[in-house]
N, C-alpha and C. Protein backbone atom coordinates (compact mmCIF):
# COMPACT_ATOMS: atom_id res chain seq x y z
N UNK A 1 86.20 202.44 14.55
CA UNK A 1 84.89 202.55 15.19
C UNK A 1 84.36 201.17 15.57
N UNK A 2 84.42 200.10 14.41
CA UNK A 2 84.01 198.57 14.76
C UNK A 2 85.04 198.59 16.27
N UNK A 3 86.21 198.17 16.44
CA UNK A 3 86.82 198.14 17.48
C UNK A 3 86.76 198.73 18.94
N UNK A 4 85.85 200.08 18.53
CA UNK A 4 85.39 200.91 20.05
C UNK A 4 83.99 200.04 20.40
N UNK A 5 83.19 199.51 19.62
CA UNK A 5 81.99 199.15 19.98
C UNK A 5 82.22 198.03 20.33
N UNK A 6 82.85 197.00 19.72
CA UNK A 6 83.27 195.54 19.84
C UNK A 6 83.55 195.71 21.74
N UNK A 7 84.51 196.33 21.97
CA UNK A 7 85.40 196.41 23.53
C UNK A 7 84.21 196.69 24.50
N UNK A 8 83.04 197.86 23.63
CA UNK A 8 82.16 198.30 24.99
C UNK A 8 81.26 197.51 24.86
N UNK A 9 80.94 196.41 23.58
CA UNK A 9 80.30 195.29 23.81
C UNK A 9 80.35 194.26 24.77
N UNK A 10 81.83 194.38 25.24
CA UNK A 10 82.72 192.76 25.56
C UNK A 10 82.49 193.42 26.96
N UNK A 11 82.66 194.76 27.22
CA UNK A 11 82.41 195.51 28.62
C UNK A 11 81.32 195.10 29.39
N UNK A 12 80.31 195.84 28.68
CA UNK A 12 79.18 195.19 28.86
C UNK A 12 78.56 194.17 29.40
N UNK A 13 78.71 192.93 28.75
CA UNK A 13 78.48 191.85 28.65
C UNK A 13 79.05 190.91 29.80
N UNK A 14 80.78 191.45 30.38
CA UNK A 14 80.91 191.21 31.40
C UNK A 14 80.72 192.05 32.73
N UNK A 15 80.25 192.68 32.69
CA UNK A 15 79.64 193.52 33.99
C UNK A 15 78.02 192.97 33.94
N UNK A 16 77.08 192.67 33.11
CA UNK A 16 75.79 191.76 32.98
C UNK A 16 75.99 190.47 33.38
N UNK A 17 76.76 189.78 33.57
CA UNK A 17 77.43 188.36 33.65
C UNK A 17 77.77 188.57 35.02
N UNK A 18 78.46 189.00 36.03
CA UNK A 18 78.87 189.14 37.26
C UNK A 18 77.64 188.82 37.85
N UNK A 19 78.35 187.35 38.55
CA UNK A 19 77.42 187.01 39.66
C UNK A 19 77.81 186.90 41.15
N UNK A 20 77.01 186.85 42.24
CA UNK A 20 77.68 187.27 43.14
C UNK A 20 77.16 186.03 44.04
N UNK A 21 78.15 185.04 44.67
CA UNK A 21 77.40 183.97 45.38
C UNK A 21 77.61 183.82 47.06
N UNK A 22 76.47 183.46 47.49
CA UNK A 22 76.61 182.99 48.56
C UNK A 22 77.04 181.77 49.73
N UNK A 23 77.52 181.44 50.72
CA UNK A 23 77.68 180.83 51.22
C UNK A 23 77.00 180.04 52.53
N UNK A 24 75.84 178.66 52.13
CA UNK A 24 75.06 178.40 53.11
C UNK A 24 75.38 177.86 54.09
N UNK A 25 75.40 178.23 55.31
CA UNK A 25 76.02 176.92 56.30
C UNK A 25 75.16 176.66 57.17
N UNK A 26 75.50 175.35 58.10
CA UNK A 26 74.40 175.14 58.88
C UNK A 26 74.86 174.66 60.27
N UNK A 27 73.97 174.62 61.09
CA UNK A 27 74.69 173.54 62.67
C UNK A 27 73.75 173.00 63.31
N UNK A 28 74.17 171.77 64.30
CA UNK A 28 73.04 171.28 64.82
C UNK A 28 73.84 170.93 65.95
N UNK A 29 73.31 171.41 67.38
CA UNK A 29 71.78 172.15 67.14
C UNK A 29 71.74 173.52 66.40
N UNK A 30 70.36 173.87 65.91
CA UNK A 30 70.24 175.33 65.55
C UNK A 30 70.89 176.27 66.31
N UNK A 31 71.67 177.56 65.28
CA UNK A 31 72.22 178.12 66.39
C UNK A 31 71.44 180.12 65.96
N UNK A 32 72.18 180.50 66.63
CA UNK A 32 71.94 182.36 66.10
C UNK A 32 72.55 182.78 65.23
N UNK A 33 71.78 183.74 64.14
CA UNK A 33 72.95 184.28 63.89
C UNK A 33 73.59 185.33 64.12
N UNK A 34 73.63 185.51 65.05
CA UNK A 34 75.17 186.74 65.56
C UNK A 34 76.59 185.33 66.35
N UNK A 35 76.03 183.60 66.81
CA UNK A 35 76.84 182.84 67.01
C UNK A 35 76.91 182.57 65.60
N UNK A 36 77.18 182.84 64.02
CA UNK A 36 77.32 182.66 62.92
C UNK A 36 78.04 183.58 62.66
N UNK A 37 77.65 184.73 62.28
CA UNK A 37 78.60 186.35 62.56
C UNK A 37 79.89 186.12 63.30
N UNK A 38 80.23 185.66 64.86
CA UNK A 38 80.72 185.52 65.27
C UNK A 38 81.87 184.59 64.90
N UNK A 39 81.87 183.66 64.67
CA UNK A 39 82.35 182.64 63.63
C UNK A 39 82.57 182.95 62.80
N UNK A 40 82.20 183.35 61.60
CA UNK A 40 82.66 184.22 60.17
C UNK A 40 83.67 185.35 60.66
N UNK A 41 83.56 185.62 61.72
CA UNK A 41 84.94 186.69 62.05
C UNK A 41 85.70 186.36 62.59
N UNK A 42 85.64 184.60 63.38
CA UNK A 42 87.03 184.36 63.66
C UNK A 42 87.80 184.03 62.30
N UNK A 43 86.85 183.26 62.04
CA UNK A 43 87.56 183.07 60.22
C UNK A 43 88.02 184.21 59.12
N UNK A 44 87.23 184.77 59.65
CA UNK A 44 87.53 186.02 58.69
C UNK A 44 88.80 187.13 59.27
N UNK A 45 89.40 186.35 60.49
CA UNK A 45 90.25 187.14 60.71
C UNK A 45 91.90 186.53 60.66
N UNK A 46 91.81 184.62 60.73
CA UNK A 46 92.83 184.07 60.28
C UNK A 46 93.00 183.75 58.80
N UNK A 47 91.83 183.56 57.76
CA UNK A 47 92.15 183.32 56.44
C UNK A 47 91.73 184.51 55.52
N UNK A 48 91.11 185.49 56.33
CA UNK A 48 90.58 186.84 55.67
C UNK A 48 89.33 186.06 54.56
N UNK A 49 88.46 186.98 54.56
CA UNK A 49 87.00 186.70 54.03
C UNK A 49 86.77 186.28 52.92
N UNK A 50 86.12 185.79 52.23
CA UNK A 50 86.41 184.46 51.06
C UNK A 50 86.04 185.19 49.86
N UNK A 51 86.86 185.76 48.65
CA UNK A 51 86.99 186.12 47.89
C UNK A 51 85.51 186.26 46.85
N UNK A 52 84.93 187.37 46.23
CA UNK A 52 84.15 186.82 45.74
C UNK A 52 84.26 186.25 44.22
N UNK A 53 83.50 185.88 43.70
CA UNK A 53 83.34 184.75 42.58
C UNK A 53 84.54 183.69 42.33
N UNK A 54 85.21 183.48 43.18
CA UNK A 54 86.00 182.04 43.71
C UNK A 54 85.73 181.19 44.43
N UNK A 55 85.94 180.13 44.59
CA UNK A 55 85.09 178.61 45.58
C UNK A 55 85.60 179.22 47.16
N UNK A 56 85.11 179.06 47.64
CA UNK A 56 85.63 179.14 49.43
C UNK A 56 86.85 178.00 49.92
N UNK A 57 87.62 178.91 50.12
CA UNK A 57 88.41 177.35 50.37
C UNK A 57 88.32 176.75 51.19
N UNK A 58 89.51 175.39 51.24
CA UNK A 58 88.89 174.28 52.17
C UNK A 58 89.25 175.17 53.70
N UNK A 59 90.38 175.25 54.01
CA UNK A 59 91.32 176.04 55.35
C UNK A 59 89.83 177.53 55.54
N UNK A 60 89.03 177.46 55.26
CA UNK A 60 87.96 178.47 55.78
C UNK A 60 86.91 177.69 55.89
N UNK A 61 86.34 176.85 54.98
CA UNK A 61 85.17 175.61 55.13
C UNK A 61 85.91 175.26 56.93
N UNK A 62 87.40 174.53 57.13
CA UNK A 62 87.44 173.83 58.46
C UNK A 62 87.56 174.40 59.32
N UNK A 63 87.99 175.83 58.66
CA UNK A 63 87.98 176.56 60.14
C UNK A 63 86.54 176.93 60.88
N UNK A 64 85.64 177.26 59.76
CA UNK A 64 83.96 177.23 60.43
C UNK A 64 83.59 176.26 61.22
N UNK A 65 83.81 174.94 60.81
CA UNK A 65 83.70 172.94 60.92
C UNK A 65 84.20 173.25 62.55
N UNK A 66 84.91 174.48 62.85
CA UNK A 66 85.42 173.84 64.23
C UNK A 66 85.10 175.05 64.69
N UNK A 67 84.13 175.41 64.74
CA UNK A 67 83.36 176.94 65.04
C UNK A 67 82.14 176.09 65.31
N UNK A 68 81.62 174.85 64.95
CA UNK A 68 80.56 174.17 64.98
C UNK A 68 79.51 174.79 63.61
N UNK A 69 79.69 174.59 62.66
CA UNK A 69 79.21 175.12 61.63
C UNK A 69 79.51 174.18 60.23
N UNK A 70 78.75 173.63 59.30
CA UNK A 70 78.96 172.56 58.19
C UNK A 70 78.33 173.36 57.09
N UNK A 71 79.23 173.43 56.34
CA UNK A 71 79.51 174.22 54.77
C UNK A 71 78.07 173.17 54.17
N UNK A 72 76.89 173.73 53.65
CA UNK A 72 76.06 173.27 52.86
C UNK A 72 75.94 173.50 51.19
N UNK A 73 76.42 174.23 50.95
CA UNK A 73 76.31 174.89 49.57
C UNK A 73 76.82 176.55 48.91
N UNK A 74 77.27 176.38 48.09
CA UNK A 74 77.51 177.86 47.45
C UNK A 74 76.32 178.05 46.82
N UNK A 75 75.35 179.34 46.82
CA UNK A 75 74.15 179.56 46.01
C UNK A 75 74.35 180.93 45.17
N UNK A 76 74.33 180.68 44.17
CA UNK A 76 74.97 181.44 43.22
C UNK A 76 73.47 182.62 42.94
N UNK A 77 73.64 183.84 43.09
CA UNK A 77 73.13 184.63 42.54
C UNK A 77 72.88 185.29 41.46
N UNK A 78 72.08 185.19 40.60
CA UNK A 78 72.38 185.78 39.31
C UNK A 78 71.85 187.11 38.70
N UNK A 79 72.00 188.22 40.48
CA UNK A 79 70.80 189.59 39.96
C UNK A 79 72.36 190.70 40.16
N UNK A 80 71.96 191.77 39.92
CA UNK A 80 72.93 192.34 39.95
C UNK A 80 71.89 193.95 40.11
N UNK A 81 72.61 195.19 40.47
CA UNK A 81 72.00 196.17 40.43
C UNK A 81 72.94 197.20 39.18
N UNK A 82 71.91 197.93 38.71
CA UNK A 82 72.79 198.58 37.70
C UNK A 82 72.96 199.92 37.62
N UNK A 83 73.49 200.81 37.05
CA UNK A 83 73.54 201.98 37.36
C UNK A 83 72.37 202.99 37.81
N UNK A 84 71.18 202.74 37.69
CA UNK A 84 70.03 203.27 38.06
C UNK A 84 69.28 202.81 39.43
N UNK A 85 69.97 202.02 40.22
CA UNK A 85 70.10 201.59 41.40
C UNK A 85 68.80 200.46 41.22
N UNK A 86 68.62 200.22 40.20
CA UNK A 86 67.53 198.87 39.85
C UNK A 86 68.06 197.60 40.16
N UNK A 87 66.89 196.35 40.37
CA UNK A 87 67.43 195.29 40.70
C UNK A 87 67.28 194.54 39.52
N UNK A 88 68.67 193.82 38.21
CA UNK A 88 68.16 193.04 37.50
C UNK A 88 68.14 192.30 37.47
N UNK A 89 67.70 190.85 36.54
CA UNK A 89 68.29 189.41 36.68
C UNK A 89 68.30 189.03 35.16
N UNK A 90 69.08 188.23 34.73
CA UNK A 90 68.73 187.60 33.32
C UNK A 90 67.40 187.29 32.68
N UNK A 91 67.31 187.29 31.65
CA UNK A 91 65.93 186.25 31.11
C UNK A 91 66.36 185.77 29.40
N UNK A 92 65.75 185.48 29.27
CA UNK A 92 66.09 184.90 27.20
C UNK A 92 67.33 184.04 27.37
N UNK A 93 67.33 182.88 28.70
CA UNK A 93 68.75 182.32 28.40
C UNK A 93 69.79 182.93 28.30
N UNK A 94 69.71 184.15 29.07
CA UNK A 94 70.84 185.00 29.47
C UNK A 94 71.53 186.14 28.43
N UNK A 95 70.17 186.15 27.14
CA UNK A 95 70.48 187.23 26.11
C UNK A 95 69.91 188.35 26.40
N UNK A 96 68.79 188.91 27.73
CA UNK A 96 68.61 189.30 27.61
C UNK A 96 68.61 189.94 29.16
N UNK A 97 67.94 190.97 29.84
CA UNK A 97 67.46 191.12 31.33
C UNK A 97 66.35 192.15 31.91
N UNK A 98 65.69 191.98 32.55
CA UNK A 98 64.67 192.72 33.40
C UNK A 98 65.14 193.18 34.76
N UNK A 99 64.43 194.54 34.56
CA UNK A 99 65.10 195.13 35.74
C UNK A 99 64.07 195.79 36.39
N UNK A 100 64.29 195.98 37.69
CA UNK A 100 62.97 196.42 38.32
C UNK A 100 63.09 197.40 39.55
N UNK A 101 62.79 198.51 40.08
CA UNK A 101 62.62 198.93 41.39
C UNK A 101 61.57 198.88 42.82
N UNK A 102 61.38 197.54 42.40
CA UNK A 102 60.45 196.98 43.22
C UNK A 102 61.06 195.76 43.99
């Protein structure tokens, strides 16, 4: 019984932990974004679309770079939705979380 709870503990805990990040980019001059869209699908059609919770690699960063587009940052998300179609996010230093349908 310790051993069934321990596993749906460890379950748990990593499905609460899954974060999901984003990728900021930018160009100058300002551009649209459907000329951003557009670009993410040439790329997304020679290196296929950038894995999630792995770094973006470089061969997709240059292929944007020559789309006219400069990789600014990965922004890491830390909300997740949970089975009750709520939106949560951590709190207590990540012991704990709030969830909301608002």
């Amino acid at each position: 019984m310790k051993r069934f709870l321990l596993i749906a503990a460890l379950l748990v805990s990593g499905a609460v932990s899954a974060h999901a990040d984003t990728d900021i980019w930018t160009s100058n001059p300002p551009r649209s974004d459907a000329e951003m869209a557009a670009a993410n699908n040439v790329c997304n059609e020679q290196f296929g679309p950038p894995q999630k919770y792995t770094p973006t690699s470089r061969a997709y960063k240059n292929c944007m770079a020559r789309q006219g587009w400069k990789f600014v940052k990965t922004q890491h998300d830390d909300t997740w939705i949970n089975h009750r179609g709520m939106s949560c996010h951590p709190i207590l230093n990540g012991m704990g979380s709030e969830c909301s349908s608002f």
